[in-house]
Protein backbone atom coordinates (compact mmCIF):
# COMPACT_ATOMS: atom_id res chain seq x y z
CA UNK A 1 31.42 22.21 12.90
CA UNK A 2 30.48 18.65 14.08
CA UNK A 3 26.94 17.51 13.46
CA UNK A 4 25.40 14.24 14.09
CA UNK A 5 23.42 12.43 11.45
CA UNK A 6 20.44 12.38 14.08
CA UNK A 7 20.42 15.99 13.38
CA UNK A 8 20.49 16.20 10.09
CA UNK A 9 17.89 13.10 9.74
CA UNK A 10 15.38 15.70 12.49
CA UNK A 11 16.03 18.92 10.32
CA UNK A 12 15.42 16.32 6.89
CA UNK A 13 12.27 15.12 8.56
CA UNK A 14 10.89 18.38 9.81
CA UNK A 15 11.66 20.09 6.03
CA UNK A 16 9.59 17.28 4.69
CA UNK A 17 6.48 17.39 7.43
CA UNK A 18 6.72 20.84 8.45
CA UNK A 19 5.77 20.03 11.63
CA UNK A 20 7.70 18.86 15.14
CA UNK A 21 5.22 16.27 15.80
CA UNK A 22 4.52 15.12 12.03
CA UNK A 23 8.78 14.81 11.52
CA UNK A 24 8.87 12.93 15.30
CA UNK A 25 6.31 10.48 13.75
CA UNK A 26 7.96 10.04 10.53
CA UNK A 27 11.63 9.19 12.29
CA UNK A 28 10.01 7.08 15.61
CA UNK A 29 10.85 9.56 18.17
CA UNK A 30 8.97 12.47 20.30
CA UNK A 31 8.65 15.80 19.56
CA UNK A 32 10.88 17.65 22.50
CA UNK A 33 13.25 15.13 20.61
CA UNK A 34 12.99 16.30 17.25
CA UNK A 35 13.59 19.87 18.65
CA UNK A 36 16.47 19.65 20.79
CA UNK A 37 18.20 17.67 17.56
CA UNK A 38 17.24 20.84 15.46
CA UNK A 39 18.58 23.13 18.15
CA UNK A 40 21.59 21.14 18.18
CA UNK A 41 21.96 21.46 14.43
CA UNK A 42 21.45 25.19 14.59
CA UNK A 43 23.94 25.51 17.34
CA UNK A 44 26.53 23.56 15.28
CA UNK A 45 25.98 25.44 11.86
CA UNK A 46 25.48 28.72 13.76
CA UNK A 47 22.60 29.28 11.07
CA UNK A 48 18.57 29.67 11.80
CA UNK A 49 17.26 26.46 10.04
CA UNK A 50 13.71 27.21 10.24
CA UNK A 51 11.04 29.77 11.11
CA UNK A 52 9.04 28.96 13.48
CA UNK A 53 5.33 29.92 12.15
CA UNK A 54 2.26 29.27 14.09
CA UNK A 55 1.48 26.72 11.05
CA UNK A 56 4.48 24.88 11.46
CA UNK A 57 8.19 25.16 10.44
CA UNK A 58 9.25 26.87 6.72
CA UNK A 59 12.51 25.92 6.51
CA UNK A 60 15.52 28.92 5.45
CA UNK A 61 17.67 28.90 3.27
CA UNK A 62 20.52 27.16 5.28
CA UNK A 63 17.69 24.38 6.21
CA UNK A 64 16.72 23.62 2.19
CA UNK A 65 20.41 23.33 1.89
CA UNK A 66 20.97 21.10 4.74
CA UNK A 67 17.79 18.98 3.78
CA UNK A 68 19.40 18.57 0.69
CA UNK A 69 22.55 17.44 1.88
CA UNK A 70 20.10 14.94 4.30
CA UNK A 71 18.72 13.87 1.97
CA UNK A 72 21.91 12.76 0.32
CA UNK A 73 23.24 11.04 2.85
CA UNK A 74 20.14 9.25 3.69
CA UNK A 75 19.70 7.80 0.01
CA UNK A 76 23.51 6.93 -0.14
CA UNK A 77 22.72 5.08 3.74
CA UNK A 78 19.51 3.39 2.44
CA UNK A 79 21.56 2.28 -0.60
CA UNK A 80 24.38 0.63 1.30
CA UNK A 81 21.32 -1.12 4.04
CA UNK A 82 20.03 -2.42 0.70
CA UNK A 83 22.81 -3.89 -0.29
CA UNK A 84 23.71 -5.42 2.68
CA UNK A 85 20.10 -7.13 2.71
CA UNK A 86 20.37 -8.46 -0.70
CA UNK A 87 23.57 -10.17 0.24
CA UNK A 88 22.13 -11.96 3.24
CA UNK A 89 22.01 -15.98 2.86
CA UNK A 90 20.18 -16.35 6.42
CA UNK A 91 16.74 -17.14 6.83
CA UNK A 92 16.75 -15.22 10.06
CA UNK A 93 15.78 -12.02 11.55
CA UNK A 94 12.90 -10.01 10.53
CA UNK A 95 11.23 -9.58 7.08
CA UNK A 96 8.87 -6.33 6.14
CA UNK A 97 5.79 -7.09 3.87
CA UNK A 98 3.41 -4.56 2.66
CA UNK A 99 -0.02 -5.23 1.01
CA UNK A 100 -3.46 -4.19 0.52
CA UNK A 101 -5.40 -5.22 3.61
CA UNK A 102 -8.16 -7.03 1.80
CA UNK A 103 -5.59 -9.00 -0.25
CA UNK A 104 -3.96 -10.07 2.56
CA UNK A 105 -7.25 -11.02 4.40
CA UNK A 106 -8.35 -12.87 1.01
CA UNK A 107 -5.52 -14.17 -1.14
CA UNK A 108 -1.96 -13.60 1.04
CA UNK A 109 -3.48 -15.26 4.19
CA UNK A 110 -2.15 -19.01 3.41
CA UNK A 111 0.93 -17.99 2.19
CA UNK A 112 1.83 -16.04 5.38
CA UNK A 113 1.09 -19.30 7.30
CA UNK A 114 2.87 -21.53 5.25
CA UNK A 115 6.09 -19.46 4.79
CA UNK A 116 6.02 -18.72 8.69
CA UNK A 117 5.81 -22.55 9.16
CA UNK A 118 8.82 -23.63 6.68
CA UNK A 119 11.01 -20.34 7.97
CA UNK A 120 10.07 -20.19 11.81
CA UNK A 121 13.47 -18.24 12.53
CA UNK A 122 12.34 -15.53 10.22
CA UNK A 123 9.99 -12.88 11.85
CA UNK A 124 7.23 -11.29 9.33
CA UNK A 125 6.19 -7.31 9.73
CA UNK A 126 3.39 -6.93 8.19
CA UNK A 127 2.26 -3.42 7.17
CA UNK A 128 -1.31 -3.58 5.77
CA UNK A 129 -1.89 -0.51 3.60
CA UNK A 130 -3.47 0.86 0.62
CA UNK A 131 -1.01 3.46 0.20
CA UNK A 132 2.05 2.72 -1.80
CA UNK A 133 5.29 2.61 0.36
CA UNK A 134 8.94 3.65 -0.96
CA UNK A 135 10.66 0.59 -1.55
CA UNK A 136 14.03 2.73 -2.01
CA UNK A 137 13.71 4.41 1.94
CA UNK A 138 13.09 0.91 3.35
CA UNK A 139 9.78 1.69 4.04
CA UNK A 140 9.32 -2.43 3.49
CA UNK A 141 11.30 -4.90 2.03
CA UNK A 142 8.80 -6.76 -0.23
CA UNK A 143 5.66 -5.57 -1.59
CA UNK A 144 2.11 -7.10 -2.71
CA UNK A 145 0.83 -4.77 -4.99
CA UNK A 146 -2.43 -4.19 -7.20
CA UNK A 147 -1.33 -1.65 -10.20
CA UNK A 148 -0.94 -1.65 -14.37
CA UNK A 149 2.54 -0.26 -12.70
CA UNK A 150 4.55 -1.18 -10.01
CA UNK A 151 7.26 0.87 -10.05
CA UNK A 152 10.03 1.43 -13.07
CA UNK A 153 13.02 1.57 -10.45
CA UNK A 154 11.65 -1.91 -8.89
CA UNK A 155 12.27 -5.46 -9.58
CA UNK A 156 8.52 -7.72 -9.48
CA UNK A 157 7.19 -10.72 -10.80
CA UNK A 158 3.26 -10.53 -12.15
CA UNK A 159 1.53 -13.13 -9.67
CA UNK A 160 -1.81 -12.93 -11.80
CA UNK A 161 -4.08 -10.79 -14.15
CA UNK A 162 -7.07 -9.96 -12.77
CA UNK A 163 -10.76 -9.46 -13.69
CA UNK A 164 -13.47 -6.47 -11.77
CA UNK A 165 -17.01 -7.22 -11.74
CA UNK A 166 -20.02 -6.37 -10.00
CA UNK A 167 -21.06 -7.78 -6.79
CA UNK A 168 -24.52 -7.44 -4.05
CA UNK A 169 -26.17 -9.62 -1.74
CA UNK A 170 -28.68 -11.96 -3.20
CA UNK A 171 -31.65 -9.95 -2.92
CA UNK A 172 -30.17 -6.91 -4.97
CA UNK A 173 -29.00 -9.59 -7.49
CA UNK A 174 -32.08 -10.97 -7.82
CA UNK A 175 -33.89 -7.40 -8.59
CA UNK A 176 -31.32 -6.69 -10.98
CA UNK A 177 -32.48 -9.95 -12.45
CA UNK A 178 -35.99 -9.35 -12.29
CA UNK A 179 -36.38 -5.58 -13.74
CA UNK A 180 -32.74 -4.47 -15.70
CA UNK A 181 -34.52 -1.21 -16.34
CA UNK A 182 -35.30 -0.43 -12.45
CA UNK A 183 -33.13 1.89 -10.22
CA UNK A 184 -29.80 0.27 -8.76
CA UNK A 185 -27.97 1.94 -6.12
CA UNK A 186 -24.39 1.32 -6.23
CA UNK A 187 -21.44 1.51 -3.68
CA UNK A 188 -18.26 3.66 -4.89
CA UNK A 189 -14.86 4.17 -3.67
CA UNK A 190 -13.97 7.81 -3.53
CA UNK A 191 -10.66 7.33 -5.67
CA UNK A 192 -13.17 6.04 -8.86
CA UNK A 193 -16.16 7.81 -7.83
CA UNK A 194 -18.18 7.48 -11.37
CA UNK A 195 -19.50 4.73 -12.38
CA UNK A 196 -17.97 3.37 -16.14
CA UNK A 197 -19.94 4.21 -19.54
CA UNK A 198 -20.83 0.38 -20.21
CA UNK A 199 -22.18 -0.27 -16.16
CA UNK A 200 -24.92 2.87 -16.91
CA UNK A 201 -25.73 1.52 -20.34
CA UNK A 202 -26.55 -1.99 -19.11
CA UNK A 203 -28.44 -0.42 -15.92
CA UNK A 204 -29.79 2.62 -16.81
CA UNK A 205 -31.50 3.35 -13.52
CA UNK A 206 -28.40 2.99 -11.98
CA UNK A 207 -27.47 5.65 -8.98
CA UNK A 208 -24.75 6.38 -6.67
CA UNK A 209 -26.29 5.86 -3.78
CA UNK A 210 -22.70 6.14 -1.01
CA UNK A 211 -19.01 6.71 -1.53
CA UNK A 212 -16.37 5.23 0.47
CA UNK A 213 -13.05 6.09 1.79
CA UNK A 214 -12.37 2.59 2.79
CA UNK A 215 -12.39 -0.46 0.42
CA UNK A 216 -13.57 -2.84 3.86
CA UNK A 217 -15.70 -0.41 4.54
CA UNK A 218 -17.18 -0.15 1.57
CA UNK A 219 -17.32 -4.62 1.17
CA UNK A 220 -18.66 -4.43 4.51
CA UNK A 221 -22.00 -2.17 3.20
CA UNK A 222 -22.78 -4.37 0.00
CA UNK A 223 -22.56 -7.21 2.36
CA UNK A 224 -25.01 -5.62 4.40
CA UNK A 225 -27.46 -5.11 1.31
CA UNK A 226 -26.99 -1.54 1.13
CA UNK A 227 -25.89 -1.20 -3.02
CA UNK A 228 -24.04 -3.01 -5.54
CA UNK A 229 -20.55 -2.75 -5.57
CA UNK A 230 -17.49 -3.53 -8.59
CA UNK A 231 -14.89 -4.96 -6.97
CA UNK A 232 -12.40 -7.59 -7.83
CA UNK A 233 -13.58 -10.69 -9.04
CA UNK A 234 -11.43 -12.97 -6.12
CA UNK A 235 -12.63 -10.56 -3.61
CA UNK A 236 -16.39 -10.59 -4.22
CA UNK A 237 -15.54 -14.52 -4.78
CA UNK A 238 -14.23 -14.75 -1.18
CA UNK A 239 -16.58 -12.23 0.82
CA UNK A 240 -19.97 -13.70 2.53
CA UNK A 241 -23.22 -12.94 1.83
CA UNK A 242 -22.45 -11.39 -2.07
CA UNK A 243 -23.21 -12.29 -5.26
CA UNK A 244 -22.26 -11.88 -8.57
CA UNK A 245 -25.02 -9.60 -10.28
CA UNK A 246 -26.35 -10.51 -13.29
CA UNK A 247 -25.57 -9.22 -17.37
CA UNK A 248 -22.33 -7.35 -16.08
CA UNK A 249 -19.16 -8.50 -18.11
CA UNK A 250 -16.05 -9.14 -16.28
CA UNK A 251 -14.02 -6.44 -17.25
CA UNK A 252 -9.66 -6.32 -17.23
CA UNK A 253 -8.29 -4.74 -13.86
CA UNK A 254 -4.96 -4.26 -12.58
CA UNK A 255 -2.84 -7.28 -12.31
CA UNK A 256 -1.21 -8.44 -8.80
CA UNK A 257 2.88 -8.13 -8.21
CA UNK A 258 5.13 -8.97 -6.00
CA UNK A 259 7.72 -6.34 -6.27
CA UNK A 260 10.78 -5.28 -4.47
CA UNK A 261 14.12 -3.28 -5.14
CA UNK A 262 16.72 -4.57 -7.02
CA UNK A 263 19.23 -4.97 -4.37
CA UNK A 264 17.20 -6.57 -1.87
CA UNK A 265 15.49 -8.88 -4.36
CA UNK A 266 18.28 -11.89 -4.67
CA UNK A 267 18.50 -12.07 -0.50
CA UNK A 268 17.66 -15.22 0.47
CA UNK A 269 14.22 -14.35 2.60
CA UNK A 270 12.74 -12.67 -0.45
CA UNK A 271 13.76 -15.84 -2.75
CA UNK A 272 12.32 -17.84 0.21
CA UNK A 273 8.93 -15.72 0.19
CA UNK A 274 8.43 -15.83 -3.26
CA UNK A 275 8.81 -20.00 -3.25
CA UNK A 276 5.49 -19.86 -1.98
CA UNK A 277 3.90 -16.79 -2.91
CA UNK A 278 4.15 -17.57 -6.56
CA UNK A 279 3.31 -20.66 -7.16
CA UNK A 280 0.28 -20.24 -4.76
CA UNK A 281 -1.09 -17.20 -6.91
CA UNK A 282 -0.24 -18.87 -10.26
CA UNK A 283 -2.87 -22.45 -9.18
CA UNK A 284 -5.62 -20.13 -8.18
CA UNK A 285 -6.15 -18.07 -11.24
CA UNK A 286 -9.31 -18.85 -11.39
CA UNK A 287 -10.62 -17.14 -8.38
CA UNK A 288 -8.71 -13.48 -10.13
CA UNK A 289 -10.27 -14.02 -13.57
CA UNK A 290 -13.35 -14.41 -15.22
């Protein structure tokens, strides 16, 4: 029996996304791909791997057990990449970042500039998202990240604590000036979609008025005048057109990292990025905190 890791990296991916076209996403190739390499692995193992359902692919028995195995041998190949990274001296080749897109519009910008300026031979990858991606599986090799955790099996610095507030364009502010009692209609992102205790107490006509998938979505509204919005206190600092409302308290939020794994950290394009990244975070406190 001789299989290729290809195959066993298609059958993996197809275990995990149940789908041809979801696993040919997930490991960069097409679909027809994907199925010929779990043909191939069927073929080789003379066992059916999956059954094909008109929902998608439920793996057997003998596919769980060679997922397992995949997955094995993908960790164990991710481990030895990472090690390999964290040893590199150059200031060369390419370099994965992953952050929030509104931090990077609002806070990373300058330091993306100025560390493509000192390191020209050194190629960032940015990949803007929301979402958390898996450090171990190389999904990125340094991360920005906003969280009161990022990540127990990772290696970060804390660039700065942070402050959440609430923010409108200057007409709503000034209502909320003029009559505390009236109604406010606030902006809400779906993941926190109640308002806190203390923000009904101090506006008890407050209402949610919209609630929002997206966080530039959601900026993009209160700019427009359509609610009032908590947000970060550097973000509604930076945005056009908004306003800190009145007789809201700052209140703690989560703190900004930079995090990566342990192996990769001491390579010498992280130490290189954080030169700049730190520094640059720690001298504008002030815009994060109240």
């Amino acid at each position: 029996m001789n299989i290729h890791w290809d195959d066993y990296r298609a059958v993996l991916a197809v275990v995990r996304k149940r789908t041809l076209s979801a696993a040919a996403e997930d490991i960069c190739v097409n679909y027809t791909t994907v199925a010929r390499r779990v043909a191939r692995a069927e073929a080789a193992t003379g066992e059916v791997l999956f059954e094909r359902l008109a929902e998608g692919y439920r793996p057997t028995e003998a596919g769980q057990l060679v997922a397992q195995h995949a997955a094995q041998m993908e960790s164990a190949e991710h481990a030895m990449l990472r090690g390999l990274s964290g040893r590199d001296t150059r200031l060369e080749g390419e370099l994965t970042l992953t952050a929030p897109q509104l931090l990077i519009a609002h806070g990373l910008a300058p330091v993306l500039d100025e560390f493509s300026k000192q390191h020209p031979s050194v190629t960032l990858r940015i990949r803007a998202a929301n979402e958390i991606l898996d450090l171990n599986r190389r999904e990125a090799d340094i991360a920005i990240r906003i969280s009161h955790n990022p990540g127990d099996t990772l290696k970060g610095l804390r660039l700065t604590a942070q402050h959440v507030t609430g923010f409108a364009s200057p007409d709503w502010a000034a209502r909320m000036a003029d009559d505390p009692m009236g109604a406010v209609d606030w902006l809400v992102y779906e993941k926190r979609p109640e308002l806190p205790e203390y923000v009904r107490k101090t506006y008890p006509g407050s209402r949610i008025r919209m609630r929002f998938d997206d966080m530039v979505a959601m900026s993009s509204a209160a700019q427009s005048g359509l609610g009032v919005v908590r947000m970060p206190m550097f973000l509604g600092r930076s945005l056009p057109g908004l306003v800190q409302v009145p007789l809201l308290p700052p209140k703690p939020y989560a703190d900004i990292w930079v995090v990566a794994h342990p192996d990769v950290w001491p390579s010498a394009k992280l130490e290189a990025f954080r030169a700049i990244t730190v520094p640059h975070f720690r001298e504008r406190r002030p815009m994060f905190v109240a």
